[in-house]
Protein backbone atom coordinates (compact mmCIF):
# COMPACT_ATOMS: atom_id res chain seq x y z
CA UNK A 1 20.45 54.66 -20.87
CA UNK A 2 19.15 52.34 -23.06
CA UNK A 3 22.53 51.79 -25.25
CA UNK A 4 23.98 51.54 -22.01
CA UNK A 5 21.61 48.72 -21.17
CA UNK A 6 22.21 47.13 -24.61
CA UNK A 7 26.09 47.39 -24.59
CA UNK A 8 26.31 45.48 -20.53
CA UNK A 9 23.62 42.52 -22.47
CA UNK A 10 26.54 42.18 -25.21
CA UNK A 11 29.36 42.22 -23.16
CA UNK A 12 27.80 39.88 -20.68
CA UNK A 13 27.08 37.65 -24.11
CA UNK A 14 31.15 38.15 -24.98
CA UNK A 15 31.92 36.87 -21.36
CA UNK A 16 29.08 33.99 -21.69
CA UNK A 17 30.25 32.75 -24.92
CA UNK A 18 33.67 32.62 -23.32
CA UNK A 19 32.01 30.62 -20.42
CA UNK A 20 30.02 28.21 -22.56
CA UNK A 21 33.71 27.31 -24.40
CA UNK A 22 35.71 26.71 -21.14
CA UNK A 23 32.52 24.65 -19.56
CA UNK A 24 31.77 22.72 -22.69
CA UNK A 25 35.36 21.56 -23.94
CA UNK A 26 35.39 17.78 -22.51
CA UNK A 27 31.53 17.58 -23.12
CA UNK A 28 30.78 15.03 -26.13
CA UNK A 29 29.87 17.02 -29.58
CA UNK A 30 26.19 16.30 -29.26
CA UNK A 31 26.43 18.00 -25.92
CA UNK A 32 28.04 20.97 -27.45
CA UNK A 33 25.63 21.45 -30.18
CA UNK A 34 23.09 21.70 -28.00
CA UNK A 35 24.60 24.38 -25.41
CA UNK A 36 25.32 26.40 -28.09
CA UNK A 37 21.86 25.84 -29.77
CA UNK A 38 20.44 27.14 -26.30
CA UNK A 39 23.10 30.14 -26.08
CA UNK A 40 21.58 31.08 -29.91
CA UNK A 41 18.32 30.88 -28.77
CA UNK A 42 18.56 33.12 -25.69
CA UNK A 43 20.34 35.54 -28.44
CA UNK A 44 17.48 35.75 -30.05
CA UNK A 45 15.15 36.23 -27.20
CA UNK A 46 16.83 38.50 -25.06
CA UNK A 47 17.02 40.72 -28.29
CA UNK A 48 13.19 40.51 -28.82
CA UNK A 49 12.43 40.90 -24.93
CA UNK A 50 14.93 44.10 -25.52
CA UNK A 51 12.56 45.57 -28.42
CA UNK A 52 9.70 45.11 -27.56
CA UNK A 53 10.75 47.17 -24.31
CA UNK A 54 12.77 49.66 -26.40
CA UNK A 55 10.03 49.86 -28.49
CA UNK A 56 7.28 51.25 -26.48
CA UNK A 57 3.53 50.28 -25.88
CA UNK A 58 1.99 47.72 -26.76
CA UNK A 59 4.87 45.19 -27.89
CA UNK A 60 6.00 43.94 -24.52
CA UNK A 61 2.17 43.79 -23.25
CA UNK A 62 1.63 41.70 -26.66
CA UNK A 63 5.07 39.30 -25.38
CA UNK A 64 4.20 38.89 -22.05
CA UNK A 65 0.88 38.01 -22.90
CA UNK A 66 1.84 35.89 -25.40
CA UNK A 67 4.11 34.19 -22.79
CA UNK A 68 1.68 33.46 -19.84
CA UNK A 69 -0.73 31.94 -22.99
CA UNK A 70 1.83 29.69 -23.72
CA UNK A 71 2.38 28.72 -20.26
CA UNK A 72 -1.47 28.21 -19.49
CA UNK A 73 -1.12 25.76 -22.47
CA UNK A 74 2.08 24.00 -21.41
CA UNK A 75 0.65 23.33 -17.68
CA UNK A 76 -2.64 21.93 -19.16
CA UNK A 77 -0.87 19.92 -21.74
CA UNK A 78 1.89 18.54 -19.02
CA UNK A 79 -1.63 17.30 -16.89
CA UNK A 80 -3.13 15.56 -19.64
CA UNK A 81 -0.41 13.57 -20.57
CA UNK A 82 0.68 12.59 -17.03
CA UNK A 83 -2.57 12.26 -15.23
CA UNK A 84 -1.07 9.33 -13.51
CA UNK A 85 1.09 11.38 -11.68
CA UNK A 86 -1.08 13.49 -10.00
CA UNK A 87 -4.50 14.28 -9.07
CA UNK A 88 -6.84 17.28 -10.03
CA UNK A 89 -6.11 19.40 -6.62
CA UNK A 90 -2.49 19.03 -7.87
CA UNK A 91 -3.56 21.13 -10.92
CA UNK A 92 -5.93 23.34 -9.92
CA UNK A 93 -3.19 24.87 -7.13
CA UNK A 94 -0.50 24.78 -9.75
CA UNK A 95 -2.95 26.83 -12.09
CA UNK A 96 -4.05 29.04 -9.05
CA UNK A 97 -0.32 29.90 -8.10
CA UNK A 98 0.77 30.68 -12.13
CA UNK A 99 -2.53 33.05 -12.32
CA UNK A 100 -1.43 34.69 -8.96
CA UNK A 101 1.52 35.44 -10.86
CA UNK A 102 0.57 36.05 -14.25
CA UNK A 103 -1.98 38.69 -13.57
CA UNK A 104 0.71 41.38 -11.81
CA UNK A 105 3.25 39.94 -14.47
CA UNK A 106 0.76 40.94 -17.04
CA UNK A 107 0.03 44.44 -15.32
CA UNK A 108 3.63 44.91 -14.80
CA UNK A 109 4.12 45.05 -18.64
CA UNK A 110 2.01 48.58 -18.41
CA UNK A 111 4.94 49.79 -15.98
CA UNK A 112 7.28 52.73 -16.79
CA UNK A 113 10.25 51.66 -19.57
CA UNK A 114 13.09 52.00 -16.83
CA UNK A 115 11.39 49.88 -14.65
CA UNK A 116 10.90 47.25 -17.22
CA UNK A 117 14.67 47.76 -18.34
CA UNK A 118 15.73 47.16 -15.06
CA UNK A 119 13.71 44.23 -14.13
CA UNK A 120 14.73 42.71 -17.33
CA UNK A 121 18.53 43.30 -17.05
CA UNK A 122 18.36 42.14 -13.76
CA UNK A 123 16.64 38.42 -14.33
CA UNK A 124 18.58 38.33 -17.27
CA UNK A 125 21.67 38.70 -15.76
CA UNK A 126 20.66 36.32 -12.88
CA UNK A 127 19.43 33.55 -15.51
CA UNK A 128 22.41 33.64 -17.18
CA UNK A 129 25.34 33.52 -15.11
CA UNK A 130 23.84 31.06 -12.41
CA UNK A 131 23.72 28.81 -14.68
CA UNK A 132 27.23 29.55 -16.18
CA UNK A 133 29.11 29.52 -12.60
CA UNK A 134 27.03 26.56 -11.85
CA UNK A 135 28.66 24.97 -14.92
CA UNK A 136 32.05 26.45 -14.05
CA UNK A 137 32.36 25.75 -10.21
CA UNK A 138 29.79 23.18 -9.65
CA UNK A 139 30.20 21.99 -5.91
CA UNK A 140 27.09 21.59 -3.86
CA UNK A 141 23.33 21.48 -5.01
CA UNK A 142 21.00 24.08 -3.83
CA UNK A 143 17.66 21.99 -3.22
CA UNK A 144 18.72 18.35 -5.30
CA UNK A 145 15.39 17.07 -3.91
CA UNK A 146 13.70 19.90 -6.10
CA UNK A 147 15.99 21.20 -8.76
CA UNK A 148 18.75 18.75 -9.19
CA UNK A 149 20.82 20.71 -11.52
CA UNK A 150 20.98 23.75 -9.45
CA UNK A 151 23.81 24.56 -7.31
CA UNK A 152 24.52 26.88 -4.56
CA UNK A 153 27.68 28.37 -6.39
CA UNK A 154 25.81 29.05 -9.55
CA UNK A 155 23.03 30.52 -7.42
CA UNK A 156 25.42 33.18 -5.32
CA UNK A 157 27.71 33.43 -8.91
CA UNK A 158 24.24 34.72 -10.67
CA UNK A 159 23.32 36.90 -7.67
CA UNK A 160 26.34 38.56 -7.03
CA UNK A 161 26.74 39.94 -10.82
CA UNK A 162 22.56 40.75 -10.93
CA UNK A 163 23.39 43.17 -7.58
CA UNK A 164 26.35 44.77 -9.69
CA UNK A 165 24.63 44.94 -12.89
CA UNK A 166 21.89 46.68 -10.79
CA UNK A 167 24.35 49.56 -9.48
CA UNK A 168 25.48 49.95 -13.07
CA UNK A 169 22.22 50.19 -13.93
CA UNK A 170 20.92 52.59 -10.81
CA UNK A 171 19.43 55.55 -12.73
CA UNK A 172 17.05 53.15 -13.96
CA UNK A 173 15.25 52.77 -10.28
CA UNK A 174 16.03 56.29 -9.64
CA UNK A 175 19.90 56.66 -8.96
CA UNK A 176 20.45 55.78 -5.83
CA UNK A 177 22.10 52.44 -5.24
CA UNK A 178 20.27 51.00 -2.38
CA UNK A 179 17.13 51.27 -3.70
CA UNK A 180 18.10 49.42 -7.27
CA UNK A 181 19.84 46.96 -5.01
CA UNK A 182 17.05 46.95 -3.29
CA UNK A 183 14.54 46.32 -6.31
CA UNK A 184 17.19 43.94 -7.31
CA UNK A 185 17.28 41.79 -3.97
CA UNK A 186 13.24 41.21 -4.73
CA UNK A 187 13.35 40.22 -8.17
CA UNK A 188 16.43 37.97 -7.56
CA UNK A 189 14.43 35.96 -4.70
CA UNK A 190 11.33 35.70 -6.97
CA UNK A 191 12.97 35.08 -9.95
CA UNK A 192 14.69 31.86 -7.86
CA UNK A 193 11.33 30.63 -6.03
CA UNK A 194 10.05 30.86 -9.52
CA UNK A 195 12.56 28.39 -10.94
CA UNK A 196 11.87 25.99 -7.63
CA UNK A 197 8.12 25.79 -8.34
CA UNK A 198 8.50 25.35 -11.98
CA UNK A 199 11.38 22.64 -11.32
CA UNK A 200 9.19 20.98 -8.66
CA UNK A 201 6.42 21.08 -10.84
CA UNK A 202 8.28 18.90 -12.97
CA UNK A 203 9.56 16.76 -10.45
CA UNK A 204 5.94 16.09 -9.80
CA UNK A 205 4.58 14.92 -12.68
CA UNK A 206 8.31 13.10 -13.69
CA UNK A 207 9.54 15.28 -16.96
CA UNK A 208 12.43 17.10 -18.12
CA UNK A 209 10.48 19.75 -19.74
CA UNK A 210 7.41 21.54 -20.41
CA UNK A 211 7.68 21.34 -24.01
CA UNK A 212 10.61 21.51 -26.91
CA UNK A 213 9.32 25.00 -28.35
CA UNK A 214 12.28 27.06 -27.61
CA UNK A 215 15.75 24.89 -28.72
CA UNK A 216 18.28 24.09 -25.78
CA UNK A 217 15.60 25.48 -23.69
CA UNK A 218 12.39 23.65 -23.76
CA UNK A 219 9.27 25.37 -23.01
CA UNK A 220 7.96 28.55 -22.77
CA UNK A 221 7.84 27.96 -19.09
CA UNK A 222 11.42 26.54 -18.53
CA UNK A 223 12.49 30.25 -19.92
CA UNK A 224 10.83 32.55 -18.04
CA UNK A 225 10.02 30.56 -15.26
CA UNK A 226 12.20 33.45 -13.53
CA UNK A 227 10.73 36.54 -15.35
CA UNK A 228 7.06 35.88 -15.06
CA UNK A 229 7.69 36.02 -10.80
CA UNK A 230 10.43 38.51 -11.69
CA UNK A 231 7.88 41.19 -13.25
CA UNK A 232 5.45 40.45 -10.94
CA UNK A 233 7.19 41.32 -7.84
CA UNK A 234 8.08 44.23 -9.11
CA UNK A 235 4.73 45.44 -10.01
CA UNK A 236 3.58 44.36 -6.50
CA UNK A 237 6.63 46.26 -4.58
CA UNK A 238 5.99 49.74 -7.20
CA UNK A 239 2.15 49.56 -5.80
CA UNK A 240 3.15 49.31 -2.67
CA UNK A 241 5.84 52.13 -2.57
CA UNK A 242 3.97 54.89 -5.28
């Protein structure tokens, strides 16, 4: 299953690559060099997310926990330079809401492989291509008030091919298709209310980013902004169904 899994990621690359060339050919150089910087960069992470899955205990505990680190250190460091913009009680909720998440995102990385491949393929897939149809058909924003850049085509363009790749992907959850669409439905809605806080966050305290570690990207929090609620969903809906 798992070259199965690896062989959708680089087709779905091929057809991104593809994407990024038809969205990015009237864009000014600059602008291309750094889409394609950011299309390298999730190369690189989607294959490290991949082995430390593929891998086996305790590699994707170690990522994930290096990941909510970072993004502990990316809130606090956002605060201090913008105090301005907000006040304390702005914080402290914005830190209570990331640990409500981070602590089943962190127990989620003790899951069972399949479920990690699947919840991985899944925001992956969603990430990806919403942001690619966005680019492609543009039209009308989602929520401009909160995430200016994000549009309701890109949103139902990334949805519709995470609910496909999760019927490709069905003996992952179990076999049967409703339930991985299912499964798939939940992360899809999480992963997206994820983005919103993190992109009202910013709105908030008036920045682009939450940091420039990760090129084309930003910060560790402007990545997986989508898998931290992502995995943590699905940790939540496994308790409640096992």
């Amino acid at each position: 299953m798992e070259g199965l899994i690896y062989r959708i990621i680089l087709g779905y690359f091929v057809l991104g690559a593809v994407a990024f060339v038809l969205a990015s050919r009237n864009k000014p150089r600059e602008k291309k060099k750094e889409t394609w910087a950011k299309f390298g960069t999730y190369f690189l992470i989607i294959h490290i997310l991949f082995g430390s899955i593929y891998f086996g205990p305790p590699l994707f505990t170690i990522a994930g926990t290096l990941i909510v680190i970072a993004g502990y250190l990316e809130l606090a460091r956002t605060a201090a330079r913008n105090q301005a913009q907000q006040t304390g009680r702005f914080l402290f909720l914005s830190i209570a809401i990331y640990t409500s998440l981070a602590v089943p995102f962190l127990l989620f990385t003790f899951l069972d492989q399949s479920l990690l491949f699947f919840t991985f393929i899944v925001v992956a897939v969603f990430d990806a291509f919403s942001q690619i149809s966005g680019q492609l058909i543009g039209g009308k924003k989602l929520i401009p008030s909160v995430s200016p850049q994000k549009t309701i085509s890109g949103t139902a363009g990334g949805s519709a091919m995470a609910m496909l790749t999760a019927i490709f992907t069905r003996e992952l959850t179990g076999g049967q298709w409703p339930t991985a669409l299912f499964f798939a439905a939940i992360i899809i809605i999480f992963a997206l209310l994820g983005d919103l806080l993190a992109s009202y966050f910013k709105r908030q305290y008036k920045i682009k980013d939450f940091g420039n570690s990760l090129p084309g990207h930003g910060g560790f929090l402007d990545r997986f902004d989508s898998l931290l609620p992502g995995g943590a969903a699905v940790f939540c809906l496994n308790l409640l169904l096992s």
